[in-house]
Protein backbone atom coordinates (compact mmCIF):
# COMPACT_ATOMS: atom_id res chain seq x y z
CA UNK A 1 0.00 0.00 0.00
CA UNK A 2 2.75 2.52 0.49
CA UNK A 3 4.54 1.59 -2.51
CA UNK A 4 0.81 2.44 -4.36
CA UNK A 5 0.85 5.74 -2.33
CA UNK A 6 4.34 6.87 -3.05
CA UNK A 7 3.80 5.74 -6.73
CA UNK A 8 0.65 8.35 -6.99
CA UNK A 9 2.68 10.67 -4.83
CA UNK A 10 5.30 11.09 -7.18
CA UNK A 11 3.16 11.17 -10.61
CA UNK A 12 0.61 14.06 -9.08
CA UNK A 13 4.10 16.09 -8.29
CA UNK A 14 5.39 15.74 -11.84
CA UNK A 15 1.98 16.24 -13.24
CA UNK A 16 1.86 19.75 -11.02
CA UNK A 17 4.99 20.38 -11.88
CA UNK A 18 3.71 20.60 -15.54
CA UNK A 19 0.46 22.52 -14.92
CA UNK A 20 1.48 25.06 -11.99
CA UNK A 21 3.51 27.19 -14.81
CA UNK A 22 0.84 27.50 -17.13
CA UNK A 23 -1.62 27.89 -14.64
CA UNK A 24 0.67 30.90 -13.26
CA UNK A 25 0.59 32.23 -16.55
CA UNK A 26 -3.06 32.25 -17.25
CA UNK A 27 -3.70 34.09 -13.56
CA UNK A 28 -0.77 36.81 -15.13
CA UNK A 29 -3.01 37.29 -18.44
CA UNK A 30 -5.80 37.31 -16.68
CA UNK A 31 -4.42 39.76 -14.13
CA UNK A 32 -5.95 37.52 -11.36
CA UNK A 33 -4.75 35.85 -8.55
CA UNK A 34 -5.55 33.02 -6.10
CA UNK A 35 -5.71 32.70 -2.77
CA UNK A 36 -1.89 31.27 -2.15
CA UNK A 37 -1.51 34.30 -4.57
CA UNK A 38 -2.66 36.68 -2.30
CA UNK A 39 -0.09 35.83 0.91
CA UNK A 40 2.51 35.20 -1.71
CA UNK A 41 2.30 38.74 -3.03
CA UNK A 42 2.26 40.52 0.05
CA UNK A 43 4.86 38.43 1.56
CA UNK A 44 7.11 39.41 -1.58
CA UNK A 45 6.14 43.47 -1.49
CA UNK A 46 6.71 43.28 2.37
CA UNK A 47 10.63 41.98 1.43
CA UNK A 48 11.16 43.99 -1.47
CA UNK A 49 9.97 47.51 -0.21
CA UNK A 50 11.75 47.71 3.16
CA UNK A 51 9.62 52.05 3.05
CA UNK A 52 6.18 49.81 2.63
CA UNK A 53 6.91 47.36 5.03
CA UNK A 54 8.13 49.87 7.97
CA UNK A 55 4.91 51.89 7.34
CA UNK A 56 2.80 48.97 7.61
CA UNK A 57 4.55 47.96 10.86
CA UNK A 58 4.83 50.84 12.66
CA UNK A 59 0.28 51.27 11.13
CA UNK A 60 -0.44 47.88 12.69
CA UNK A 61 1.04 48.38 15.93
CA UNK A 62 -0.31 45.25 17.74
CA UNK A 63 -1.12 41.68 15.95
CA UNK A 64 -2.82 38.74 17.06
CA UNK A 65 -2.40 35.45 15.21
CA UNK A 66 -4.90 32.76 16.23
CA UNK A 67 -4.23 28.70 15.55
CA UNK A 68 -0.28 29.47 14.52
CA UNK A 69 0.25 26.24 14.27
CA UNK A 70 -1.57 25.93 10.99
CA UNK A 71 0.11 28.95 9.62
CA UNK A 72 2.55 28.52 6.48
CA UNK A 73 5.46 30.04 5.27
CA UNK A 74 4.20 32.63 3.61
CA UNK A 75 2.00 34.02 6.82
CA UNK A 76 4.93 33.52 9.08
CA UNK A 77 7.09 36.31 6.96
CA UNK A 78 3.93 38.27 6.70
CA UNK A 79 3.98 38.14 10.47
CA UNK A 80 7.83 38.57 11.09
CA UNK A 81 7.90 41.34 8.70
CA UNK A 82 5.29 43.18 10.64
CA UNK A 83 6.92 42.62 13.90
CA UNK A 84 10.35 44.51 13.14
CA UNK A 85 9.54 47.67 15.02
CA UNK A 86 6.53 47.16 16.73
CA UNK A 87 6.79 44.06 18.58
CA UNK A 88 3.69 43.63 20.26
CA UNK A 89 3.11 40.12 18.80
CA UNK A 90 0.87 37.68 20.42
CA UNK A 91 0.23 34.18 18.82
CA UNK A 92 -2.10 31.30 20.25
CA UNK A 93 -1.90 27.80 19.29
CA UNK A 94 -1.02 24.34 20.36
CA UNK A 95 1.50 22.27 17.84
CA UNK A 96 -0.94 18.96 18.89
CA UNK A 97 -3.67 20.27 17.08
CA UNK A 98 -1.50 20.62 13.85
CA UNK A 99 -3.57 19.08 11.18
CA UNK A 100 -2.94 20.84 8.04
CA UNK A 101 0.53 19.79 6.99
CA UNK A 102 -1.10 18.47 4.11
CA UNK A 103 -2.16 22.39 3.02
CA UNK A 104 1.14 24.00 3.71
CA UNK A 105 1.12 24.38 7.59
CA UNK A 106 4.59 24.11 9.13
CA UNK A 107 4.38 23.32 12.09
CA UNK A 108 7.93 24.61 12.71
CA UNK A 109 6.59 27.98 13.30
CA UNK A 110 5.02 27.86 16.76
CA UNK A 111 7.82 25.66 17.81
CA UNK A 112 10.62 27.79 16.92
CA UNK A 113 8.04 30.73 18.32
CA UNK A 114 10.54 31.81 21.08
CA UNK A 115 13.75 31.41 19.03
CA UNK A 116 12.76 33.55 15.88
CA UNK A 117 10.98 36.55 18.49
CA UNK A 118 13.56 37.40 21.53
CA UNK A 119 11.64 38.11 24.69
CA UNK A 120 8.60 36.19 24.55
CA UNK A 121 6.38 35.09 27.42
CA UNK A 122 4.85 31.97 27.29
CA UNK A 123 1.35 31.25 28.99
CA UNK A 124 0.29 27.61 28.64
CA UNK A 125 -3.35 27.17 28.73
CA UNK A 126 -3.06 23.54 30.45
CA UNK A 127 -6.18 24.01 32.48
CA UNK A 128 -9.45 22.82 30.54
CA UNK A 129 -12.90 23.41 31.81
CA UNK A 130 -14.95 21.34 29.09
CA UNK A 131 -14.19 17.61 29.54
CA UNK A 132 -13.63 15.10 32.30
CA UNK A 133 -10.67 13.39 33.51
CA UNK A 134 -11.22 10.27 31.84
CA UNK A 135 -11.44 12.30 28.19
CA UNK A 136 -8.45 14.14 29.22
CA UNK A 137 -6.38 11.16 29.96
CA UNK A 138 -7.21 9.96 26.77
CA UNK A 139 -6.28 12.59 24.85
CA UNK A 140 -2.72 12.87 26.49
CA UNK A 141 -2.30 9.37 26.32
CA UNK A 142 -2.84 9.85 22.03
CA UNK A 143 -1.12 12.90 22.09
CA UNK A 144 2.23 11.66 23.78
CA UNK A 145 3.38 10.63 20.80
CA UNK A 146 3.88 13.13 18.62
CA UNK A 147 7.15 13.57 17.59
CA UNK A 148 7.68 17.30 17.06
CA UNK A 149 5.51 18.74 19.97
CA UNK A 150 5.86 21.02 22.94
CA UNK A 151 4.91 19.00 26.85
CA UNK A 152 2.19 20.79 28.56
CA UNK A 153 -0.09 18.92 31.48
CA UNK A 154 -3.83 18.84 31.00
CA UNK A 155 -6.12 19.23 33.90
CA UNK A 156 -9.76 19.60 35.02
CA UNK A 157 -11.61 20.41 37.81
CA UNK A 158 -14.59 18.20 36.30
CA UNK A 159 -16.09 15.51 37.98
CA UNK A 160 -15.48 11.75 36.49
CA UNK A 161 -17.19 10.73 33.96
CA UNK A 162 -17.73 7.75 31.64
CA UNK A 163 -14.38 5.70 29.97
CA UNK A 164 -13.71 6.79 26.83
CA UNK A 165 -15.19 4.12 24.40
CA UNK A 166 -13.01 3.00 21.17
CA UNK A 167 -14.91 1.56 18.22
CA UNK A 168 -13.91 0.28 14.81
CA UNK A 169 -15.81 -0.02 11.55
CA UNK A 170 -15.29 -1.47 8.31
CA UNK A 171 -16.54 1.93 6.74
CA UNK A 172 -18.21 5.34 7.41
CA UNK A 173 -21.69 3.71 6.33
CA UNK A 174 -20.94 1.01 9.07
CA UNK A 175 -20.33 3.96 11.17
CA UNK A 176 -23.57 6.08 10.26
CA UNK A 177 -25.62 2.89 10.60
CA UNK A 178 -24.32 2.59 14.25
CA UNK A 179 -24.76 6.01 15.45
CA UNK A 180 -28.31 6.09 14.10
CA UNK A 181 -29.60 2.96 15.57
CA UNK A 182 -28.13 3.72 18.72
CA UNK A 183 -29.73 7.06 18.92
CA UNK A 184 -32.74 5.35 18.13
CA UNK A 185 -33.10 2.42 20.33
CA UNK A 186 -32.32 5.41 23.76
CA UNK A 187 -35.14 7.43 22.14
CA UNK A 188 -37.50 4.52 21.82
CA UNK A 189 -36.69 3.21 25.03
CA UNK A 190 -37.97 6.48 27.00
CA UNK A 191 -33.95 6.99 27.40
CA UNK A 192 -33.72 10.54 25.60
CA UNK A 193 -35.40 12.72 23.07
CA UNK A 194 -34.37 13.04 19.49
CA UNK A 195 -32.98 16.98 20.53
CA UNK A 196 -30.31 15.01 22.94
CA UNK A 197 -27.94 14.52 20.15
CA UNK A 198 -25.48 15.89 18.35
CA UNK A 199 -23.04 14.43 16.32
CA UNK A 200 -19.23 15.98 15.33
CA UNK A 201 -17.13 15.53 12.38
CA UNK A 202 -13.93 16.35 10.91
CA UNK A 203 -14.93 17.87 7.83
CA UNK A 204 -18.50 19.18 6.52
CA UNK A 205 -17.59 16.88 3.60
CA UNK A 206 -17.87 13.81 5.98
CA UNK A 207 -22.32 14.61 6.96
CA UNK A 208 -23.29 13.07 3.85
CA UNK A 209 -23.72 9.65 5.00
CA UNK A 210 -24.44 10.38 8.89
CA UNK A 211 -27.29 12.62 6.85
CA UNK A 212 -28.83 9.68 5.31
């Protein structure tokens, strides 16, 4: 299976390879841009015009920069190049919830936070006021092994709950079909009402077959 993956890996790279130029040049002709466009150009102006970019600094005297772990490397010299003069920089994030590597994150920014900006302070937010211990233990437990990640300690005052349940399906209609006859069978059974539930997903994309 990796060989398969690496295989289709390699031929979308040399396929975008091909197309990226020629998509570049319809966006010139078109005088349009895209969204990676837009941080790319500013990024690029901010470098290049060293008048612009201490304007715009010394204009946008405090930033805030919310889930910097998902940033890329284009936001993170948008970001440093605003931060030259006026450093009143404050970023919040958590490199364990780093999810989009796949879109261009790096999650190299928030850990090299405190190297690239000198005097930083660093508040961990370890204290969490919206699960129980068992969740919690759980979480760190997954979380412990993530290679590139900063330690923190997570804690609640909650009371204990219920163990945290593991389940495996064969596919996301297994899944569905689950989760809907389970919700049924507690609302038949005098248990709880239909408006009890709610149901969370990764991705809008992934409703489709909870929906049906």
């Amino acid at each position: 299976a990796r060989g398969f993956e690496e295989r289709v890996g390699h031929h979308l790279q040399a396929v975008v390879a091909r197309v990226y130029p020629q998509y570049q040049k319809r966006l010139l002709a078109a005088n349009a841009v895209d969204f990676d466009d837009l941080l790319l150009h500013v990024a690029n102006l901010l470098a290049e015009n060293e008048e612009l970019r201490s304007h715009l600094d010394q204009r946008f005297r405090f930033i805030l920069v919310d889930e910097y772990q998902d940033t890329n490397r284009a936001q993170y010299q948008i970001v440093a190049s605003l931060s030259r003069i006026e450093k009143n920089l404050c970023a919040t994030g958590d490199p364990d919830q780093s999810i989009y590597g796949w879109r261009g994150a790096r999650i190299e920014n928030i850990l090299r936070f405190e190297r690239d900006f000198a005097n930083v302070e660093v508040i961990r937010l370890e204290d969490n006021f919206r699960s129980t211990p068992e969740i919690l233990a759980t979480a760190d437990q997954l979380i412990s092994h993530n290679r590139h990640r900063k330690p923190k300690v997570l804690r609640t005052p909650n009371a204990s709950g219920e163990p945290v349940e593991l389940r495996l399906y064969d596919d996301g209609r297994a899944e569905a079909d689950s989760i809907a006859q389970e919700i049924r069978s507690l609302v038949q059974s005098g248990q709880r009402r239909w408006s009890d539930f709610a149901i969370f997903y990764r991705v809008n994309a992934l409703s489709r077959v909870v929906e049906t």
